[in-house]
Protein backbone atom coordinates (compact mmCIF):
# COMPACT_ATOMS: atom_id res chain seq x y z
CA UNK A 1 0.00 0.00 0.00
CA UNK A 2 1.48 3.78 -0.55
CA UNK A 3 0.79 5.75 1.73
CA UNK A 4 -0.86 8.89 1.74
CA UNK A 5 1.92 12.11 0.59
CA UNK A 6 1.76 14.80 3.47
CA UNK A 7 4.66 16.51 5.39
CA UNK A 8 5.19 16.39 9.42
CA UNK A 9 4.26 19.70 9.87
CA UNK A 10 0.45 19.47 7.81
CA UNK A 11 -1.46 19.45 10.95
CA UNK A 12 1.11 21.78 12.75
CA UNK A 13 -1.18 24.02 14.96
CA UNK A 14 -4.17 21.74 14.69
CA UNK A 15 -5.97 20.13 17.46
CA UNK A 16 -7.48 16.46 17.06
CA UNK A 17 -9.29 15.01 19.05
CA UNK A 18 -10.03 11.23 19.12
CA UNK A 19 -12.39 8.43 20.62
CA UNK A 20 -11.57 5.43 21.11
CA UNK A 21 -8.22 6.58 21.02
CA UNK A 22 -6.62 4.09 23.88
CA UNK A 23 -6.15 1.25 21.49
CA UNK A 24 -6.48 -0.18 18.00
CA UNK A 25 -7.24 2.52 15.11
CA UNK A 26 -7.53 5.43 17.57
CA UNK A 27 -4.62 4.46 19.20
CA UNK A 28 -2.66 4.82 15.40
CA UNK A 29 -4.53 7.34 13.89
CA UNK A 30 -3.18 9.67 17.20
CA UNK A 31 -0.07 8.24 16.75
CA UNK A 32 -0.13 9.43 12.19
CA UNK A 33 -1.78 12.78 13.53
CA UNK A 34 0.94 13.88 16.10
CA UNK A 35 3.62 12.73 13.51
CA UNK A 36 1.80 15.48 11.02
CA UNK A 37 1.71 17.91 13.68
CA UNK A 38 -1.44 17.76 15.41
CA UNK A 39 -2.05 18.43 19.44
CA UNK A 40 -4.02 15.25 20.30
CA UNK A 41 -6.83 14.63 22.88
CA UNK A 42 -7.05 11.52 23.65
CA UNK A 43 -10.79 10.33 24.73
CA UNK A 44 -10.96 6.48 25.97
CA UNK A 45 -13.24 4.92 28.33
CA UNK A 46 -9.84 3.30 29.80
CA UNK A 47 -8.68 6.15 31.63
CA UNK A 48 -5.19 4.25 31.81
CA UNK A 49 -5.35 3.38 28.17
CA UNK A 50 -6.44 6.89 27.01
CA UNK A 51 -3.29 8.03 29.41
CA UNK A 52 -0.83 5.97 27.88
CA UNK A 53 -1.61 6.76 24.13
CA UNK A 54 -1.50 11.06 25.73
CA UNK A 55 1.96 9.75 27.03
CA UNK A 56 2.90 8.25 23.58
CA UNK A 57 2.34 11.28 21.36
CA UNK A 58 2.30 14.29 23.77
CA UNK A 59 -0.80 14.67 24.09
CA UNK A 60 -3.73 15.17 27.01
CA UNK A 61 -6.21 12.01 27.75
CA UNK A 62 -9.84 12.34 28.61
CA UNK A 63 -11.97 9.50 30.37
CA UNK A 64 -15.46 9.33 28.55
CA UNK A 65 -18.51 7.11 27.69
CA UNK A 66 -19.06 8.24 24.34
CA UNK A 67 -22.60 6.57 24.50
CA UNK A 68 -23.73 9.41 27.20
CA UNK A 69 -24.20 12.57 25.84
CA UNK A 70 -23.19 14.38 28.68
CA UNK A 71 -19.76 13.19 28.71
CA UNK A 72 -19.65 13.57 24.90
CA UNK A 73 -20.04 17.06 25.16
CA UNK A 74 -17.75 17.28 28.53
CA UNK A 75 -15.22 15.55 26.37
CA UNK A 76 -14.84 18.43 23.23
CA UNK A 77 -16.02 21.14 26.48
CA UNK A 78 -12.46 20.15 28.07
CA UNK A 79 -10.57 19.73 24.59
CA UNK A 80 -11.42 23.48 23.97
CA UNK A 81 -10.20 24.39 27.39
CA UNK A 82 -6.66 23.10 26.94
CA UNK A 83 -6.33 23.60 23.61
CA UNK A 84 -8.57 26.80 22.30
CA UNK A 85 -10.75 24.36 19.98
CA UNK A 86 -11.11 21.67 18.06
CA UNK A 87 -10.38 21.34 14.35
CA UNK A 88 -10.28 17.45 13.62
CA UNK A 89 -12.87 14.88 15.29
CA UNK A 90 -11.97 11.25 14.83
CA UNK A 91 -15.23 9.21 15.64
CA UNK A 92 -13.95 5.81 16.36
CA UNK A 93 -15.25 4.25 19.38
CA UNK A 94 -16.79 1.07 18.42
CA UNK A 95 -18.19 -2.08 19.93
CA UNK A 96 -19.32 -5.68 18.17
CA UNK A 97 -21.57 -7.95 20.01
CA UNK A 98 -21.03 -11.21 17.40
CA UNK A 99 -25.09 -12.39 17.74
CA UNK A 100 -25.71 -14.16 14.52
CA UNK A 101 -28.86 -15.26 15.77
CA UNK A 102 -31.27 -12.17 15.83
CA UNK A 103 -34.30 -14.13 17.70
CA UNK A 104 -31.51 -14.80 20.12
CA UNK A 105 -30.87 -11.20 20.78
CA UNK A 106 -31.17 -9.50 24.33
CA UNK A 107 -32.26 -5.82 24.95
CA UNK A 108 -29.31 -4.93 26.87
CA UNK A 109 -26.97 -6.43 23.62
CA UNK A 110 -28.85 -4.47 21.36
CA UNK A 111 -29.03 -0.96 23.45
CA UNK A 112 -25.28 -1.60 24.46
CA UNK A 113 -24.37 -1.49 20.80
CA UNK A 114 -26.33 1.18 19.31
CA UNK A 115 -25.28 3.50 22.74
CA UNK A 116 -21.72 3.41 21.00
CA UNK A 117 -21.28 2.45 17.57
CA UNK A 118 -24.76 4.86 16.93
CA UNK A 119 -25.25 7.24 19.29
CA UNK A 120 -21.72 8.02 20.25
CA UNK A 121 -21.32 9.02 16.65
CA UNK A 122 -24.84 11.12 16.65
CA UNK A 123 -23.33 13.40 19.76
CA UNK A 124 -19.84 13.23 18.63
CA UNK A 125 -21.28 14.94 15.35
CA UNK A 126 -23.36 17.30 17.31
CA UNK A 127 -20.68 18.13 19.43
CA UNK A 128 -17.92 18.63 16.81
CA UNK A 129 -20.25 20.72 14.84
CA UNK A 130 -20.54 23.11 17.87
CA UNK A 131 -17.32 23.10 18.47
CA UNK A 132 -16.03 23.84 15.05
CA UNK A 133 -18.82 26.55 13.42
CA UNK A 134 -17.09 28.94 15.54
CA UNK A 135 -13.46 28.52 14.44
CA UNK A 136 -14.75 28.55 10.76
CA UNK A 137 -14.18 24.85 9.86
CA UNK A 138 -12.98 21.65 10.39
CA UNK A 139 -12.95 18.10 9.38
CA UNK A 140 -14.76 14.95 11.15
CA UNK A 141 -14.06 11.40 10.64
CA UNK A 142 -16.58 8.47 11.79
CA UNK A 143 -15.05 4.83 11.91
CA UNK A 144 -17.94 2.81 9.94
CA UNK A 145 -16.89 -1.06 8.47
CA UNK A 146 -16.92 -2.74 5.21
CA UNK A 147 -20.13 -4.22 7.23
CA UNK A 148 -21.71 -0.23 6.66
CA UNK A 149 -21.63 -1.03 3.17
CA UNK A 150 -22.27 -4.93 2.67
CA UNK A 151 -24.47 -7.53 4.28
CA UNK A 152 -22.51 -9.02 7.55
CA UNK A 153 -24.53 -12.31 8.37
CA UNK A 154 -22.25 -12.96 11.81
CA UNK A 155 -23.57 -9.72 13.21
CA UNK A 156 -26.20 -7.92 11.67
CA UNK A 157 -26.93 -5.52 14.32
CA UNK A 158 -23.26 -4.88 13.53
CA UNK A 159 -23.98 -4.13 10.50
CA UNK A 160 -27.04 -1.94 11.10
CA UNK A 161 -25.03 0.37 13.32
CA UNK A 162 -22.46 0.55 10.77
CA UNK A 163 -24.85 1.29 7.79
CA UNK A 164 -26.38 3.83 9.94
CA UNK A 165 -22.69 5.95 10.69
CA UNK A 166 -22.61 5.72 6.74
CA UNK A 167 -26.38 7.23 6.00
CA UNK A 168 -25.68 10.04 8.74
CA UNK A 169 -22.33 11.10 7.26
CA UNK A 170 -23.36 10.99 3.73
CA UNK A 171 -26.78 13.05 4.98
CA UNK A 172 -25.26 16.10 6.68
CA UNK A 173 -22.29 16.53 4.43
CA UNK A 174 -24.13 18.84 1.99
CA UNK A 175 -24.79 20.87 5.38
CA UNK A 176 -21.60 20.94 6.24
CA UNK A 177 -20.04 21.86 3.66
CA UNK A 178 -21.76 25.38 3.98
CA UNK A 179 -20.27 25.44 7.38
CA UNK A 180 -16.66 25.12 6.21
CA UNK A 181 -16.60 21.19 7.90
CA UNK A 182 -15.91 18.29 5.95
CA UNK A 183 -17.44 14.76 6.97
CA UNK A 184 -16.78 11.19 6.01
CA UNK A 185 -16.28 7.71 7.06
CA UNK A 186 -13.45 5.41 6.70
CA UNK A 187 -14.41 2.01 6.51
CA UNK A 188 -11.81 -0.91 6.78
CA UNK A 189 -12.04 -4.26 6.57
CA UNK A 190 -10.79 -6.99 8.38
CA UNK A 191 -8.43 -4.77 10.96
CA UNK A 192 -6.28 -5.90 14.12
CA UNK A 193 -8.41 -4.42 16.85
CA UNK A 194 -9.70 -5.51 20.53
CA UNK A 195 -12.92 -6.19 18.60
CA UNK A 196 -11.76 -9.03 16.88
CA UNK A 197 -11.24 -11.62 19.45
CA UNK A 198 -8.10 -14.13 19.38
CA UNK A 199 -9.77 -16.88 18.23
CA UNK A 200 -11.13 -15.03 15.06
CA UNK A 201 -7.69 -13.64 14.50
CA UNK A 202 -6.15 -17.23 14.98
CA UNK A 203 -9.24 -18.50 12.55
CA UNK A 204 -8.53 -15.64 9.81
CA UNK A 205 -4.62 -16.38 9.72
CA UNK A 206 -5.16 -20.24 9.43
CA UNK A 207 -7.32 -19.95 6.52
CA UNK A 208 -4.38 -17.48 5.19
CA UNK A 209 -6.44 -14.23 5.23
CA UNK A 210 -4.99 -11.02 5.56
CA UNK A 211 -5.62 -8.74 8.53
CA UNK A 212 -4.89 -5.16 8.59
CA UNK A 213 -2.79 -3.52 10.57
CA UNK A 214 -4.27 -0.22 12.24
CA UNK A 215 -1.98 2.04 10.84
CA UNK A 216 -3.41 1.40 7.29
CA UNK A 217 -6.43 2.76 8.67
CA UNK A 218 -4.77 5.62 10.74
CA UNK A 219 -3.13 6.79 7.29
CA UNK A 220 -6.51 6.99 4.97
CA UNK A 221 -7.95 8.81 8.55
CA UNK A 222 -5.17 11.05 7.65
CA UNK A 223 -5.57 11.61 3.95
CA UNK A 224 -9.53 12.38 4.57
CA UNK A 225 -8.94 14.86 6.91
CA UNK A 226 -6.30 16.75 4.19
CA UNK A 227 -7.70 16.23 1.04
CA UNK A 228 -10.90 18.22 1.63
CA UNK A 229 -13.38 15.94 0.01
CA UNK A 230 -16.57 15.73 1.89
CA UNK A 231 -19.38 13.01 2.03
CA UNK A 232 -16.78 10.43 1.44
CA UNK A 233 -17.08 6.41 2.48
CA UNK A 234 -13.47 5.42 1.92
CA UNK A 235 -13.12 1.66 1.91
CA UNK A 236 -10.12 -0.24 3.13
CA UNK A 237 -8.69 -2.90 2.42
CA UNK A 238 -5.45 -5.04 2.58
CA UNK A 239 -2.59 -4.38 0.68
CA UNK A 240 -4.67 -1.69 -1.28
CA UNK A 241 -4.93 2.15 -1.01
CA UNK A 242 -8.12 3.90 0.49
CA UNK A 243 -10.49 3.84 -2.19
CA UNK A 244 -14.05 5.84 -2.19
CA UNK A 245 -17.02 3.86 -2.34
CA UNK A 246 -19.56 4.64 -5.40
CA UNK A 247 -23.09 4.48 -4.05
CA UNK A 248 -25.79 3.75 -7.30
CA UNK A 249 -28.65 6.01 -7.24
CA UNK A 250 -31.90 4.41 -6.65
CA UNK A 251 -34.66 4.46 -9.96
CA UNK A 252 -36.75 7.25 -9.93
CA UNK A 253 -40.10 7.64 -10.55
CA UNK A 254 -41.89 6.87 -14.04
CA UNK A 255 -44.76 8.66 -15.69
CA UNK A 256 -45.40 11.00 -18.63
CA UNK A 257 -42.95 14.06 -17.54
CA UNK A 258 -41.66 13.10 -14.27
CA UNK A 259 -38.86 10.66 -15.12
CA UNK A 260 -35.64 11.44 -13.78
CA UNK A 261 -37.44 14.12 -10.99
CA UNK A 262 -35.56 14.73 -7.91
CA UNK A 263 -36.61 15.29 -4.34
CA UNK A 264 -36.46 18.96 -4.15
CA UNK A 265 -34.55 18.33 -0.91
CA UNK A 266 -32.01 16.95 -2.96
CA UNK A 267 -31.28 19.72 -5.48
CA UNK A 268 -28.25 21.38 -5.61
CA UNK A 269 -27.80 24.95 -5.27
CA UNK A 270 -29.41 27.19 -8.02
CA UNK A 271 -31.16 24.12 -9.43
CA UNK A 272 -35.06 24.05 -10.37
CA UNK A 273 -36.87 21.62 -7.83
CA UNK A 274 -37.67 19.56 -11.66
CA UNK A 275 -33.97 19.59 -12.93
CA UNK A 276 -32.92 15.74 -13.52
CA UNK A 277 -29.52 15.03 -11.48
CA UNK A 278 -27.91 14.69 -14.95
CA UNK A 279 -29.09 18.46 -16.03
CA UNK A 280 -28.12 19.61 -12.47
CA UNK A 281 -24.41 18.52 -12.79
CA UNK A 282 -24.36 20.39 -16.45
CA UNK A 283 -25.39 23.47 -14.65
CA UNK A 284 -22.92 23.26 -11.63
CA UNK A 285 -20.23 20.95 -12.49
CA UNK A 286 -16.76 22.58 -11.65
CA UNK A 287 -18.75 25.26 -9.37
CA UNK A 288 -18.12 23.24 -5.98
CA UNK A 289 -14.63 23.04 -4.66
CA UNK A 290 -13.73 20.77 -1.41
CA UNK A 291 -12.23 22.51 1.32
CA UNK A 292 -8.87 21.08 2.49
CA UNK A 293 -6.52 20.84 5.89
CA UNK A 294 -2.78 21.06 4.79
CA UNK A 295 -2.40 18.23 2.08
CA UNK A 296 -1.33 18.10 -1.69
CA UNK A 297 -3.72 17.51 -3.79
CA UNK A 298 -4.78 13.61 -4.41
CA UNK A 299 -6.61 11.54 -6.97
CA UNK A 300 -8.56 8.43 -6.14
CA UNK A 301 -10.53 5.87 -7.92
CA UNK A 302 -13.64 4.50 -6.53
CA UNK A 303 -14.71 1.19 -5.61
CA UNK A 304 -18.14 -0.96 -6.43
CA UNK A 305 -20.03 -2.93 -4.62
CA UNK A 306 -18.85 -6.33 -6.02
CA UNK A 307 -14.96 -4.93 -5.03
CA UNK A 308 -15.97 -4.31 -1.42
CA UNK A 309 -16.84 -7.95 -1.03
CA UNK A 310 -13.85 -9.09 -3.74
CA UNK A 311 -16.15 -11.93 -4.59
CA UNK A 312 -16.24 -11.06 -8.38
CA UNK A 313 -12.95 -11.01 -10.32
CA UNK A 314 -9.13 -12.29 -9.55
CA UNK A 315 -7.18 -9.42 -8.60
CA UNK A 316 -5.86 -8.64 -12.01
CA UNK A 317 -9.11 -8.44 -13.42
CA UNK A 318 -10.22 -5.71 -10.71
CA UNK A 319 -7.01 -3.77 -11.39
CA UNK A 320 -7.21 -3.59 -15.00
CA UNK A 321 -10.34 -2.99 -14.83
CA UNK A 322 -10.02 -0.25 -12.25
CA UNK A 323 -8.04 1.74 -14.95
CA UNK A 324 -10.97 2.13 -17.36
CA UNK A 325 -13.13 3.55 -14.48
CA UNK A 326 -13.69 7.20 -14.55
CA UNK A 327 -11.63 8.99 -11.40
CA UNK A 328 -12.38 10.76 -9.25
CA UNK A 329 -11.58 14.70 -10.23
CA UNK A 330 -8.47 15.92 -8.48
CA UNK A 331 -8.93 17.82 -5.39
CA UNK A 332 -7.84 21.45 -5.43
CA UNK A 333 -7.73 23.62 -2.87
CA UNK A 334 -9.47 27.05 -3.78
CA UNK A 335 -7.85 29.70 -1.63
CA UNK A 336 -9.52 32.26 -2.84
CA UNK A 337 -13.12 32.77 -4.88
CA UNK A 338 -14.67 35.38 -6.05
CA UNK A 339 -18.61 35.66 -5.74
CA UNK A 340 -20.71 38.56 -7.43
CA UNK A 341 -23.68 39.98 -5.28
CA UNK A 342 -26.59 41.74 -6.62
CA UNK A 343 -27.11 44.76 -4.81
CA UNK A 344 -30.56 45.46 -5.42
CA UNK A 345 -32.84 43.82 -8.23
CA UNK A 346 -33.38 46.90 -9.97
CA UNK A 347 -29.74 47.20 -9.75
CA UNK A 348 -29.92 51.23 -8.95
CA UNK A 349 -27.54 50.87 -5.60
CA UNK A 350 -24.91 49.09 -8.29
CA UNK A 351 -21.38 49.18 -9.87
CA UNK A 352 -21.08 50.24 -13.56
CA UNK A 353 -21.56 46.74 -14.78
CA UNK A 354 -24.37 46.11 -12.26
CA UNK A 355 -23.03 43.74 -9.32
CA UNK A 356 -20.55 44.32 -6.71
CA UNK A 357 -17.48 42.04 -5.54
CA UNK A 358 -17.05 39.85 -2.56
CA UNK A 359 -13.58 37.85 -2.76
CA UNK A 360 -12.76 34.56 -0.32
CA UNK A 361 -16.93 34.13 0.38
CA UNK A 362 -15.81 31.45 3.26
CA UNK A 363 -13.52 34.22 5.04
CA UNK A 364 -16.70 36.78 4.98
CA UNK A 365 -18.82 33.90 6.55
CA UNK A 366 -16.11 33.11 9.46
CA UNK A 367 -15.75 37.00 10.08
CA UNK A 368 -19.67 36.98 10.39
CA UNK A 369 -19.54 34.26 13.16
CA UNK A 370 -17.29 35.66 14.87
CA UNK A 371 -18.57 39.28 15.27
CA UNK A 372 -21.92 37.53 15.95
CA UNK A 373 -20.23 35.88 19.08
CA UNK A 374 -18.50 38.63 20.02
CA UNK A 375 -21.68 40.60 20.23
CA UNK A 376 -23.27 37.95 22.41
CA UNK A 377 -20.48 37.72 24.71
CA UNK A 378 -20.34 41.63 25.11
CA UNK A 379 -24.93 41.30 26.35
CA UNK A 380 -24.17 38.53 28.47
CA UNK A 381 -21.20 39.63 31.06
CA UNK A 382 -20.14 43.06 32.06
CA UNK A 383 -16.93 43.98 30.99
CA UNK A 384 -14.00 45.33 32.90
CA UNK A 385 -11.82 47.80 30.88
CA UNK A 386 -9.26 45.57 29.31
CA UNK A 387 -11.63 43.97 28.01
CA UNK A 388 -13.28 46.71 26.31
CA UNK A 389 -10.18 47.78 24.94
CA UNK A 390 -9.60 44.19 23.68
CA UNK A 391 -13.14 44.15 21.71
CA UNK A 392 -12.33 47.53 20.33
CA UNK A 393 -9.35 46.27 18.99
CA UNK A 394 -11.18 43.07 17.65
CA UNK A 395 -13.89 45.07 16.28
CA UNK A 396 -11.50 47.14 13.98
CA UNK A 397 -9.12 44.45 13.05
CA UNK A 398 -12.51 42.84 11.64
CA UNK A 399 -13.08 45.81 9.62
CA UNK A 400 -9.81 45.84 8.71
CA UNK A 401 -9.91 42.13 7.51
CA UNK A 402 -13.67 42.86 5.77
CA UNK A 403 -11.95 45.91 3.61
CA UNK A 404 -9.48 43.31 2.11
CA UNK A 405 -12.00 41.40 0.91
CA UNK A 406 -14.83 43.51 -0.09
CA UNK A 407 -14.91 45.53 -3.51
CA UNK A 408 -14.18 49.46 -3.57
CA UNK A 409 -17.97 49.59 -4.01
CA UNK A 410 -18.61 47.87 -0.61
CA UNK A 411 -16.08 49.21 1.60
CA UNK A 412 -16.85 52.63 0.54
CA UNK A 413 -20.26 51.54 2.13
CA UNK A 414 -18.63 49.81 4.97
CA UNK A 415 -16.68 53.14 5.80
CA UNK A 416 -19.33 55.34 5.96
CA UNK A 417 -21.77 53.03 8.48
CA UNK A 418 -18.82 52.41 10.65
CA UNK A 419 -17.80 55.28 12.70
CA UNK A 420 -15.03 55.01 14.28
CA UNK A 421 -14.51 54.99 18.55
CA UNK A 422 -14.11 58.13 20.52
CA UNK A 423 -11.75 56.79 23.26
CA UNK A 424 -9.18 53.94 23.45
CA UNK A 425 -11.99 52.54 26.48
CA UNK A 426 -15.11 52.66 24.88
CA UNK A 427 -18.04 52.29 26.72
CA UNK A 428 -20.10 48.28 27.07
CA UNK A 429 -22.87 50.47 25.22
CA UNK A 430 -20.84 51.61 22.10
CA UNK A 431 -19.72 48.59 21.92
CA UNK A 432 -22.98 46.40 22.06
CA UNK A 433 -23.98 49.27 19.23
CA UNK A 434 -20.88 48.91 16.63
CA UNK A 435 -20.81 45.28 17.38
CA UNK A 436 -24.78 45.12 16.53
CA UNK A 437 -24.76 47.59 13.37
CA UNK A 438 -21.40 45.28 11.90
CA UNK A 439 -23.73 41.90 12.69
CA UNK A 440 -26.89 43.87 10.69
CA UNK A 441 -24.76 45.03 7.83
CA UNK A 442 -23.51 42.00 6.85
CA UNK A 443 -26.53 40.26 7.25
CA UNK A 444 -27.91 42.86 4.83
CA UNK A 445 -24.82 41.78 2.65
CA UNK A 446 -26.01 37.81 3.05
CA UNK A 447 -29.56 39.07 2.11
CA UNK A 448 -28.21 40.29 -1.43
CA UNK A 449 -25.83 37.10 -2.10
CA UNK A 450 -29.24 34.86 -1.50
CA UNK A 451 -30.97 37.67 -3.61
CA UNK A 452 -28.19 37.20 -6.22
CA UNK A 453 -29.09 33.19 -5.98
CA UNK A 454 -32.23 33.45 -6.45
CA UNK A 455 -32.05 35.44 -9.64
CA UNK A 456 -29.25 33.26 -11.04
CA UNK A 457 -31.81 30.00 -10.33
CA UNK A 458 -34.35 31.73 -12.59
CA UNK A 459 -32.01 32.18 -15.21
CA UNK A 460 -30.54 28.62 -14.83
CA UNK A 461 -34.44 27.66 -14.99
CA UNK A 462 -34.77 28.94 -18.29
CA UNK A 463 -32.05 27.37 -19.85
CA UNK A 464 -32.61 24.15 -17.97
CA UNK A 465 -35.85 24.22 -20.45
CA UNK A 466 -34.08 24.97 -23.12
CA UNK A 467 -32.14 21.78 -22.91
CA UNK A 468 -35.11 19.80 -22.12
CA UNK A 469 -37.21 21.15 -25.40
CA UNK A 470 -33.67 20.15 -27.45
CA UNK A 471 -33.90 16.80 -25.75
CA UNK A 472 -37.70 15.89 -26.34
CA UNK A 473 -36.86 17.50 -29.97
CA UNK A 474 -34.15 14.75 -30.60
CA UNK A 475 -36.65 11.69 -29.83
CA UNK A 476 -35.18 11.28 -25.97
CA UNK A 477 -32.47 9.36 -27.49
CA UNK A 478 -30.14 10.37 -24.54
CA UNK A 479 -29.48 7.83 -21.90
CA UNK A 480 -32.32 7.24 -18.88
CA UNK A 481 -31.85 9.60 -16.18
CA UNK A 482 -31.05 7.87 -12.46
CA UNK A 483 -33.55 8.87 -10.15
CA UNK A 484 -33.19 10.27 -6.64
CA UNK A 485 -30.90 8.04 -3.16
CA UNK A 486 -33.26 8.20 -0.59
């Protein structure tokens, strides 16, 4: 397997924060993170294991049940305490209960596994998006299996709670996205953990299978969290590089004029609600770029259902014909993007050509949050005077940062509804007011962007029909449109 390209200093400055980090995967992927430059917090239920693995990489250990809430959220509550934040969240704790025999199941089997493998995930998630909408970003990582993808007869509630980290990823990746946070799954195969027991292990190597070791799994971890691709199930597999599954969309529905129809829940942005997913992608294809956390850009293939199970073809087969299969497009990093805003729809508050310019959107957004908070913080706690002077001096260094990426149009705006402060100390009142007319102007600036949307959508509409009326014109020779994944 080659591993994943990425210097020792990617991470540097990050902070990571793992479950299930005492042992197994966790315990590696800590280990691949610190060598890249992370801080690591370490969250076990093994107090002594989490402490060791701290020990190990430099790190600071947390004892938590990752099935109770509570100490989910005490867990990323302390992480921010000694380290300022969290930017990475590995999801990895993970139990297996090996009942074949579903009529043989108990309650307390069934609740024990879903309370980790399920809702551990749901509140780490919850937690991680908290955590990180604040700092602007970040990437999360859920441990699923090969059994999230595949039937697993020896443990099907297994493989429920498997398929279930898989369906909640994929769901609020779209979400996320918006939020600056990627989110994906890695899902290996056979892999030396505590899960498997010795006898399986002994079982597996008699019968001359190959068993992963955890740092196979700790270095696609890795390479998810830098590449920047989102909404990702990357499958693993011995002696073969992380490879992203390719889900098939399910048929759609059939009738005179609704073939090919999407869920209007599923439309991507400026889309009609009765684009097909084919006409959707020739709209927006090339207009979505992943964000990324430090790495080079990488290109991966993607894997089928008959490879996850390598029941079909010899190994030669699947690699040559891996080679004809379309690849995945290279990620890029996109430092810097330029997005045109409609300041009015009768375009008399405009530039000469009608729309003003806001450069690095995602910068504007994290600026946003953050004078948002501040403004919260300043109504809910008296301040004493250093730390008025200290939001003063946050409040203009925002302008500041808001004039370099703003057009001439919209900072000349900017300068003349921001007055500037009368003292060094302001008063908690002018404060509260230039933090609260900021928050309201660029609100009014989000209003114009969605304004700006909403226009482009209708003009998108009409040529959407355009290329239907050339389709129906041409005898629908054109291949059948997949329908929508529910």
């Amino acid at each position: 397997m080659t591993a994943v390209t990425g210097s020792n200093v990617a991470l540097a400055g990050k902070v990571a924060l793992v479950t299930g980090g005492g042992s197994g995967i966790g315990r590696a992927t800590c280990v691949r993170l610190a060598a890249a430059g992370a801080r690591l917090f370490v969250v076990d239920r093994e107090a002594d294991a989490a402490g060791a693995v701290a020990s190990e990489v430099g790190g600071t250990a947390f004892a938590a049940d990752m099935g109770a809430s509570s100490e989910v959220d005490a867990s990323f509550d302390a992480c921010g305490q000694a380290f300022g934040g969290v930017d990475i969240a590995f999801l990895n704790a993970g139990i297996s209960i090996g009942v074949a025999d579903l009529a043989a199941l108990t309650d307390d089997d069934y609740y024990k596994m879903m309370r980790v493998n399920v809702d551990g995930v749901v509140f780490g998630l919850r937690a991680a998006i908290r955590a990180m909408e604040p700092r602007g970003g970040g990437a999360v990582v859920a441990t699923s299996s090969l059994a999230g993808l595949i039937p697993f007869a020896p443990d099907p509630v297994y493989d429920a709670s498997k398929h279930a980290v898989v369906g909640l990823i994929r769901s609020v990746a779209p979400t996320l996205e918006a939020l600056g946070i990627t989110a994906n799954t890695v899902n290996p195969g056979i892999t030396d953990t505590n899960i498997l027991t010795g006898d399986a292990k002994q079982l597996l190597r008699a019968a001359g299978f190959p068993i992963m070791d955890p740092e196979q799994i700790a270095e696609a971890v890795f390479g998810l969290v830098t590449s920047g691709v989102t909404g990702q199930c990357w499958v693993c597999q011995p002696g073969r590089d992380p490879v992203p599954y390719q889900f098939r969309d399910v048929p759609g529905p059939r009738g005179t004029g609704v073939e090919g129809r999407r869920l209007p829940s599923l439309q991507r942005e400026g889309a009609p609600s009765w684009a097909t997913e084919s006409e959707e992608k020739a709209v927006v294809a090339g207009r979505d770029r992943p964000r990324s956390m430090g790495a080079q850009p990488t290109r991966r293939n993607t894997v089928t259902d008959a490879e996850a199970t390598g029941e079909t073809q010899s190994d030669g087969e699947r690699d040559g014909e891996r080679d004809a299969r379309p690849e995945v497009p290279e990620v890029l990093d996109a430092p810097s993007v330029t997005t045109s805003v409609a300041t009015g729809l009768d375009g008399a508050d405009s530039d000469e050509d009608g729309r003003e310019q806001v450069a690095r959107p995602t910068k504007l957004i994290r600026i946003a949050s953050m004078v948002r908070s501040l403004l919260d913080e300043a109504r809910r706690a008296p301040l004493d005077d250093a730390g008025r002077r200290r939001l003063r001096e946050i409040h203009e260094r925002s302008v500041h940062e808001l004039e370099g990426i703003l057009s001439e149009d919209l900072r000349t705006e900017l300068a003349e509804v921001t007055l500037p402060f009368t003292s060094e100390t302001p008063t908690e009142s002018e404060l509260r007011i230039a933090q609260a007319q900021l928050v309201g102007w660029l609100e009014g600036l989000f209003h114009g962007i969605q304004a700006t949307l909403f226009t482009q959508q209708a003009q998108a509409q009409s040529q959407f029909e355009e290329m239907r009326q050339r389709r129906a014109i041409e005898g629908g020779r054109g291949e059948r449109t997949p329908g929508a994944y529910l």
